[in-house]
N, C-alpha and C. Protein backbone atom coordinates (compact mmCIF):
# COMPACT_ATOMS: atom_id res chain seq x y z
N UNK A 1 9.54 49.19 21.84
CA UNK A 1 9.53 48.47 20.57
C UNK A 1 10.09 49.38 19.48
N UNK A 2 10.76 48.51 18.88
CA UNK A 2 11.18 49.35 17.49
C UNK A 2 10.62 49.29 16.40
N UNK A 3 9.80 51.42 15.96
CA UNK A 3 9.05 51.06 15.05
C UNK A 3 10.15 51.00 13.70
N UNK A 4 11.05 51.17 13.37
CA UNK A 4 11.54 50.77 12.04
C UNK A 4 11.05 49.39 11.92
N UNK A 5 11.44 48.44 13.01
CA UNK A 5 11.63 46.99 12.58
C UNK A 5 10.27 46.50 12.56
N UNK A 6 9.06 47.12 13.01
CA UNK A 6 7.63 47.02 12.61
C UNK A 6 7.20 47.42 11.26
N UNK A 7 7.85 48.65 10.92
CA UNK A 7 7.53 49.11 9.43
C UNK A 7 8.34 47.91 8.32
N UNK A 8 9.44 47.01 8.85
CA UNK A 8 10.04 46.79 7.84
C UNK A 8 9.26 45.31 7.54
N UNK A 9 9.26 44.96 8.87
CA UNK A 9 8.07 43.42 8.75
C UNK A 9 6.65 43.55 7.86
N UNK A 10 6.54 44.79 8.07
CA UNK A 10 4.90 45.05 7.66
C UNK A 10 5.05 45.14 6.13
N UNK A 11 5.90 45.71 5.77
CA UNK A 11 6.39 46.04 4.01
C UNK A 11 7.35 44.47 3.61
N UNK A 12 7.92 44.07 4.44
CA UNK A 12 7.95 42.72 3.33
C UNK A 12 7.20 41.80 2.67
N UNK A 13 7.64 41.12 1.99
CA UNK A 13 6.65 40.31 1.62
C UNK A 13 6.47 38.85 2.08
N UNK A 14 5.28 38.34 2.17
CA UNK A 14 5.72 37.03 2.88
C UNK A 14 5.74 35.76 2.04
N UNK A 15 5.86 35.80 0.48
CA UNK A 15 6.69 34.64 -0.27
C UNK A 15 7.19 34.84 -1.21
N UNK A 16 8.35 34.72 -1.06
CA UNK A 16 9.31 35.20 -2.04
C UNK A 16 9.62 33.99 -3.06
N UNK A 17 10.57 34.50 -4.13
CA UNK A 17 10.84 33.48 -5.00
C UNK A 17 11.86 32.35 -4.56
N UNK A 18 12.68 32.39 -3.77
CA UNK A 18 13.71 32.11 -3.07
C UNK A 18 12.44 30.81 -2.05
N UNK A 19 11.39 30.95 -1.46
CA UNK A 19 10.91 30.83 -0.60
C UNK A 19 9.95 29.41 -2.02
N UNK A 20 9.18 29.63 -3.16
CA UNK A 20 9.36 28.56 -3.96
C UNK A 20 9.97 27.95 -4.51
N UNK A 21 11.24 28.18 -4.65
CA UNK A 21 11.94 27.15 -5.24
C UNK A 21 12.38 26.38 -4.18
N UNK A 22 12.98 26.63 -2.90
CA UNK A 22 13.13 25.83 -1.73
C UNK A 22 11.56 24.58 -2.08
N UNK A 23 10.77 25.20 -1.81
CA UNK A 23 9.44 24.43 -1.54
C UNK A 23 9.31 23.42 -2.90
N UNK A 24 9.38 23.69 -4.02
CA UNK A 24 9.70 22.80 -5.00
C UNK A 24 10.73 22.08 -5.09
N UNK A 25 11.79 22.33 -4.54
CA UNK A 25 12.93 21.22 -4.37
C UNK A 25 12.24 19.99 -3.28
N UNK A 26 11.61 20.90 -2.25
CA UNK A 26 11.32 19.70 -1.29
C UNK A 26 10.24 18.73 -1.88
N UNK A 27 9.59 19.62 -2.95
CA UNK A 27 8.39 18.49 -3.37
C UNK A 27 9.10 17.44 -4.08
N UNK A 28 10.06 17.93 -4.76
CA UNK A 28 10.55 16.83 -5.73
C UNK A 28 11.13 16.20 -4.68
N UNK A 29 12.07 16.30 -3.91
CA UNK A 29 12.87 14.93 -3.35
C UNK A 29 11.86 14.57 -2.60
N UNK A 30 10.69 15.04 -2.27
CA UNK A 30 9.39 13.74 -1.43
C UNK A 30 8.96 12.61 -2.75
N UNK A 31 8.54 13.43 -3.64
CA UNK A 31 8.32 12.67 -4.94
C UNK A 31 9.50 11.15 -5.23
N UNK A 32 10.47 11.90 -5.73
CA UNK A 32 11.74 10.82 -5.81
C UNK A 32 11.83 9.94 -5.01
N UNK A 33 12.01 10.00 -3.36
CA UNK A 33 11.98 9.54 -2.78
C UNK A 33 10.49 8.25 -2.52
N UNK A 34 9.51 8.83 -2.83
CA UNK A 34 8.24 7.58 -2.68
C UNK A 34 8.24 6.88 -4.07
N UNK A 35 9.36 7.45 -5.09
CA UNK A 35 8.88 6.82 -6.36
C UNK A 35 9.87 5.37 -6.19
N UNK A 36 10.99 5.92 -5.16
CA UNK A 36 12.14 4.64 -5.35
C UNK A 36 11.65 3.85 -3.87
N UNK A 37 10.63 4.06 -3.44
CA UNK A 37 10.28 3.31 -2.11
C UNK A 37 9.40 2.38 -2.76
N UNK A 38 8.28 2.57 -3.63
CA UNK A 38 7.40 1.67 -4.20
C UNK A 38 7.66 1.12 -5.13
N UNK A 39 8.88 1.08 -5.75
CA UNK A 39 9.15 0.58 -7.13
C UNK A 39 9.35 -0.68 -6.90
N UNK A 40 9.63 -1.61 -6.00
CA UNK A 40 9.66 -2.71 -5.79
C UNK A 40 9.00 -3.45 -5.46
N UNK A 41 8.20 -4.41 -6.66
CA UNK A 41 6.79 -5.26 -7.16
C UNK A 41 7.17 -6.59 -6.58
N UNK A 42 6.11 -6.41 -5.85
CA UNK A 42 5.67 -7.68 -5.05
C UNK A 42 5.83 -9.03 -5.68
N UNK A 43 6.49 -9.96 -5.48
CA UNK A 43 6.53 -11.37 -6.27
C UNK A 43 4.97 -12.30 -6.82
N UNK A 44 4.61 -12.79 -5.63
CA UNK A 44 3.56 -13.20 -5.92
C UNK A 44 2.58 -13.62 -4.30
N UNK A 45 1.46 -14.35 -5.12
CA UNK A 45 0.04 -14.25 -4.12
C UNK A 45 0.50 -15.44 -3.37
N UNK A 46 0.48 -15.98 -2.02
CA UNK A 46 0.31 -17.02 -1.63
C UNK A 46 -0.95 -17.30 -0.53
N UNK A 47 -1.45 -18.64 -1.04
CA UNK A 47 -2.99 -19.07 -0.48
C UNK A 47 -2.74 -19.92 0.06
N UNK A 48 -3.69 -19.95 1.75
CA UNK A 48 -3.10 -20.75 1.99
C UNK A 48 -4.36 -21.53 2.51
N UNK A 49 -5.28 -22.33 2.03
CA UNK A 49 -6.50 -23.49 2.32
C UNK A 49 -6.48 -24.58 2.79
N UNK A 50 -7.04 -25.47 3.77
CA UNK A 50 -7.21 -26.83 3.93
C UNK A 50 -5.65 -27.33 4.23
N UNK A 51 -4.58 -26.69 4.65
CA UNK A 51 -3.78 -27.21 4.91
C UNK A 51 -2.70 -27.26 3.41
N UNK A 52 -3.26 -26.82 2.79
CA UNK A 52 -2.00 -26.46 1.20
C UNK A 52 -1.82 -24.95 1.43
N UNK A 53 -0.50 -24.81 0.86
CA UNK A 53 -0.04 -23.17 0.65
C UNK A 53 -0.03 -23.70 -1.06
N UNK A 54 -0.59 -22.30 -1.80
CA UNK A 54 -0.32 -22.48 -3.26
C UNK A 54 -0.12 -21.22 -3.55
N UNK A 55 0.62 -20.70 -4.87
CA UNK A 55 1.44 -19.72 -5.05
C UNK A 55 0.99 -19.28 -6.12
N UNK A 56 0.55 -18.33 -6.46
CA UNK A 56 0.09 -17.51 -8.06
C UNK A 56 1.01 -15.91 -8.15
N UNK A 57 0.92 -15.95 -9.29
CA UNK A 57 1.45 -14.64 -9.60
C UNK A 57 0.64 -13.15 -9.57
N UNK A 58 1.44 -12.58 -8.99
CA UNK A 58 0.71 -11.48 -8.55
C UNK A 58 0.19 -10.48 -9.92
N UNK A 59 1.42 -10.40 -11.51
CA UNK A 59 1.03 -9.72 -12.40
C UNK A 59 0.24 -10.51 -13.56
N UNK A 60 -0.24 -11.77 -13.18
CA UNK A 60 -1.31 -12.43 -14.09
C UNK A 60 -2.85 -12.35 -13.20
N UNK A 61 -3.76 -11.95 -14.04
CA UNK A 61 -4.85 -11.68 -13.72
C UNK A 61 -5.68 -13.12 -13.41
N UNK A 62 -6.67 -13.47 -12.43
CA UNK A 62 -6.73 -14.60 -12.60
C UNK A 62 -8.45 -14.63 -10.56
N UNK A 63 -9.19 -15.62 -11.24
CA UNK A 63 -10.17 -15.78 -9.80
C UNK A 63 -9.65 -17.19 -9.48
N UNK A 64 -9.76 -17.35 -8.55
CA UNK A 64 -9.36 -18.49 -7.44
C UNK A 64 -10.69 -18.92 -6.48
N UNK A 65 -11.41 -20.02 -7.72
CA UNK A 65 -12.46 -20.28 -5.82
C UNK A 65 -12.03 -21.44 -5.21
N UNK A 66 -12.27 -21.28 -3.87
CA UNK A 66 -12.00 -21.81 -2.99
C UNK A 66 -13.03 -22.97 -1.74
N UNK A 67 -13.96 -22.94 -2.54
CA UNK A 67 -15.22 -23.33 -1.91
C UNK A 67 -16.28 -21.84 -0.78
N UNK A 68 -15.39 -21.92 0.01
CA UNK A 68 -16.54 -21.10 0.64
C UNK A 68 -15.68 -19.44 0.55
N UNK A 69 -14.97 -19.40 -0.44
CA UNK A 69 -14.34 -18.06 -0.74
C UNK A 69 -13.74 -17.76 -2.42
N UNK A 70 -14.12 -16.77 -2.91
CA UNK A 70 -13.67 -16.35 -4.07
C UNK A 70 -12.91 -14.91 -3.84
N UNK A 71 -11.14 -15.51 -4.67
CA UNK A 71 -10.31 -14.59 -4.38
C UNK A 71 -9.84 -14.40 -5.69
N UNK A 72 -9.56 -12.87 -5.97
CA UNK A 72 -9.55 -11.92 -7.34
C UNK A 72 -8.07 -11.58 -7.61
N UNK A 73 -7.44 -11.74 -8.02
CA UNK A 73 -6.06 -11.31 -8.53
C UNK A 73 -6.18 -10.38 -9.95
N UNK A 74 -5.90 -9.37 -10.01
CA UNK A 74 -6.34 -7.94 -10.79
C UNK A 74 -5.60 -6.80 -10.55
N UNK A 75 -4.70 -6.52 -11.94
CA UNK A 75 -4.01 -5.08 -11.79
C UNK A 75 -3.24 -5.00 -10.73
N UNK A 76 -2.75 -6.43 -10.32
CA UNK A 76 -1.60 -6.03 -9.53
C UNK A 76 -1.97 -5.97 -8.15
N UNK A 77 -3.76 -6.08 -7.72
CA UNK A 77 -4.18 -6.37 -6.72
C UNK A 77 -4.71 -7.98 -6.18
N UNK A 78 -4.96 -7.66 -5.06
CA UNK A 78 -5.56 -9.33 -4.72
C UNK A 78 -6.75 -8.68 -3.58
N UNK A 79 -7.90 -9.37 -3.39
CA UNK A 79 -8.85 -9.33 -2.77
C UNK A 79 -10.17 -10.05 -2.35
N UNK A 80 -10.95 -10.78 -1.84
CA UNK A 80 -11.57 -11.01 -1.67
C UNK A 80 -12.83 -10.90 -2.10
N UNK A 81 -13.67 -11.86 -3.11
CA UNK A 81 -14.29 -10.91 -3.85
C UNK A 81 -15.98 -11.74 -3.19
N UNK A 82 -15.96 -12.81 -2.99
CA UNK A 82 -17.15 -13.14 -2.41
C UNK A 82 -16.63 -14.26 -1.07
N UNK A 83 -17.46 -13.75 0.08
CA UNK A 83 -17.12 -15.51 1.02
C UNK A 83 -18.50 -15.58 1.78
N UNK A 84 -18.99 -17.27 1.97
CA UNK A 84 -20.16 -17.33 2.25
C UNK A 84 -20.10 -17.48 4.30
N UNK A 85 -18.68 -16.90 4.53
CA UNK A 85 -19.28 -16.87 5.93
C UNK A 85 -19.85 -15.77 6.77
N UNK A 86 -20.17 -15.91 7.98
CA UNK A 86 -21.02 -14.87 8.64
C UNK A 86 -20.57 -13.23 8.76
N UNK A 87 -19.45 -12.99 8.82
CA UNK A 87 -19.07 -11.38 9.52
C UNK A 87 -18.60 -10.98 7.77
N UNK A 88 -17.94 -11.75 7.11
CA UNK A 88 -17.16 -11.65 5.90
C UNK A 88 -16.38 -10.02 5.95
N UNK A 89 -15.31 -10.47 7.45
CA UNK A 89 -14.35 -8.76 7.06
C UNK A 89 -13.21 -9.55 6.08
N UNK A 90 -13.41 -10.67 6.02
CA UNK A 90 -11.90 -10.62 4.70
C UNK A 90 -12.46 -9.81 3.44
N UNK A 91 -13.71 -9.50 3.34
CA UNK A 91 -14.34 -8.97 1.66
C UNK A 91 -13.87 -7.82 2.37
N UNK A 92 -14.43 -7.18 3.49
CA UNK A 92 -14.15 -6.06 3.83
C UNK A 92 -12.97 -5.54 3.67
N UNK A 93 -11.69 -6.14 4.30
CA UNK A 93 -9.97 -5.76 4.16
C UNK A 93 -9.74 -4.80 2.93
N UNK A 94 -10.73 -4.91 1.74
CA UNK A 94 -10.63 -4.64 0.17
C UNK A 94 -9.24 -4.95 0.09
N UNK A 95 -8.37 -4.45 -1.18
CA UNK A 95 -7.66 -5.01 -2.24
C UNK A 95 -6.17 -4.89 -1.28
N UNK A 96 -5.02 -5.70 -1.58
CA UNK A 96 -3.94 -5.19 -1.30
C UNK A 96 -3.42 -5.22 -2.18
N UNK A 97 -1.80 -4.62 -1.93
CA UNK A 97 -0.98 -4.49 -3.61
C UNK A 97 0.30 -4.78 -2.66
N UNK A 98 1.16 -4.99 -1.42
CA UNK A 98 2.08 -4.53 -0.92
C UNK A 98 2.25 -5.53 -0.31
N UNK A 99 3.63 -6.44 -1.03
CA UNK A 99 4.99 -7.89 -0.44
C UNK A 99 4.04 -7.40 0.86
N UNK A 100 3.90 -8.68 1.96
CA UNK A 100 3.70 -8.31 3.67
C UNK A 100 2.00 -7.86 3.95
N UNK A 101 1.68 -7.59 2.88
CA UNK A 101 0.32 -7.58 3.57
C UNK A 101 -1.00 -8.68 3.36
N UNK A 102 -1.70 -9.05 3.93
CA UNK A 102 -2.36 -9.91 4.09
C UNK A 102 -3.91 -9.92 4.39
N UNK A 103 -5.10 -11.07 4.02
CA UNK A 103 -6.60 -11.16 4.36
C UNK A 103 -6.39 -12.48 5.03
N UNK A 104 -7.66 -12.33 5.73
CA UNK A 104 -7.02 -13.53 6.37
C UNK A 104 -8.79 -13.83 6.94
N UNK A 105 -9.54 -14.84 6.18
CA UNK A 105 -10.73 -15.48 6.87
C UNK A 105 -10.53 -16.63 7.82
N UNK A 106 -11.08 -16.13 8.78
CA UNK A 106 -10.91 -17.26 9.98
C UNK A 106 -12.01 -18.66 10.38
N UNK A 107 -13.07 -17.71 10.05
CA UNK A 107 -13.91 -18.90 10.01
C UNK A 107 -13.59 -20.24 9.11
N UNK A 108 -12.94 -19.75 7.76
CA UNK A 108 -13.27 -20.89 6.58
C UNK A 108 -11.55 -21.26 6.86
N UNK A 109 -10.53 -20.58 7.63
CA UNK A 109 -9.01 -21.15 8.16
C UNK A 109 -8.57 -20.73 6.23
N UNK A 110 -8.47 -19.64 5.67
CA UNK A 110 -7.60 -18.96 4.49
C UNK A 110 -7.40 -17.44 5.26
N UNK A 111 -5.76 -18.55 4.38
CA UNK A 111 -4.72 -17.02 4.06
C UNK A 111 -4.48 -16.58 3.23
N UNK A 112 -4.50 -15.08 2.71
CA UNK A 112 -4.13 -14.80 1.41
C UNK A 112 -3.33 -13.64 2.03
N UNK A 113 -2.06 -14.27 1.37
CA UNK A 113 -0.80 -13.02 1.50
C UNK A 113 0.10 -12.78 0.33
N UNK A 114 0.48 -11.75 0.09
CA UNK A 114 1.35 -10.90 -0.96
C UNK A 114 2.68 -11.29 -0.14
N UNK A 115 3.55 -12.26 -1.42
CA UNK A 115 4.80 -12.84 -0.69
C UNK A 115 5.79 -11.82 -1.68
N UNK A 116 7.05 -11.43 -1.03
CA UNK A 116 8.48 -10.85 -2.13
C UNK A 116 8.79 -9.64 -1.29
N UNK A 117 9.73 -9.41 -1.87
CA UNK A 117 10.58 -8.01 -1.56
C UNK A 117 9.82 -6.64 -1.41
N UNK A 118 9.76 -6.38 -0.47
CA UNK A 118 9.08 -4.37 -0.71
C UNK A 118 9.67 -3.39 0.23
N UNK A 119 9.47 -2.37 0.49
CA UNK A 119 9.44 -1.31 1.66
C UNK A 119 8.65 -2.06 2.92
N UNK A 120 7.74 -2.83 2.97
CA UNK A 120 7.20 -3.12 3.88
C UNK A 120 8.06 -4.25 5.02
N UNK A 121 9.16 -4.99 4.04
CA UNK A 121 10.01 -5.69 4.86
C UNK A 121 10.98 -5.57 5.98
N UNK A 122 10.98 -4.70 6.28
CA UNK A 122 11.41 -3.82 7.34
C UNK A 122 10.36 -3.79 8.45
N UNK A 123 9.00 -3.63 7.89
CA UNK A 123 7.71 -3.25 9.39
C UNK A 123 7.89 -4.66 10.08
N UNK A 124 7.68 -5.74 8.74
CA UNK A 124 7.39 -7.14 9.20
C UNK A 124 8.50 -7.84 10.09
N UNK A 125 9.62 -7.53 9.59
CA UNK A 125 10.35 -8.07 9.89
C UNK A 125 11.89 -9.41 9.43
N UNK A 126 11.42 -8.69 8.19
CA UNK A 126 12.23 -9.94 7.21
C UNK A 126 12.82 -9.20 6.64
């Protein structure tokens, strides 16, 4: 083994300035990059009960009951805020914000889905 090249490892340093600014460039283009992935706001809520689909806007605040379900539209979220059936995982799902994603109570046959353009249109398929 070569001790120079042991002495020289041992005396460097292990972060250099060269070594943060790399690392801050990468933060910023992760940054940039998730800022232009989410910037595209979901259109609106669609419900779908008893055999009607009905359509609300996702940036007006607003409760929706439904008989055996109360659904919350807030800040750009939607969620489930009370349902009187047995397991109630649609309350559970909590809030979404993201075109493509969806609650969905089965017992009472509602859909509540976030309809429009996003990053997510690609997973789904549209």
């Amino acid at each position: 083994m070569n001790i120079d090249a042991v002495k020289k490892v041992k005396a460097s340093k292990p972060f250099t300035v060269l070594d943060a600014v790399i690392l801050a460039a990468l933060i910023a283009a992760a940054g940039f990059g998730a800022f232009f992935i989410y910037r595209i706001p979901p259109a609106a809520v669609s419900v779908k009960a008893d055999g009607q689909v009905r359509t609300y806007p996702l940036d007006e605040d607003r409760e929706i009951a439904l008989g055996h379900l109360t659904v919350r539209i807030e800040d750009g979220a939607v969620w489930v805020e009370h349902a009187d059936c047995a397991d109630r995982t649609c309350e559970r799902t909590g809030k979404i914000t993201r075109a493509g994603q969806s609650i969905v109570c089965l017992p009472n046959g509602i859909v509540v889905k976030i309809v429009g353009k996003s990053d997510l249109s690609w997973e789904i398929g549209r």
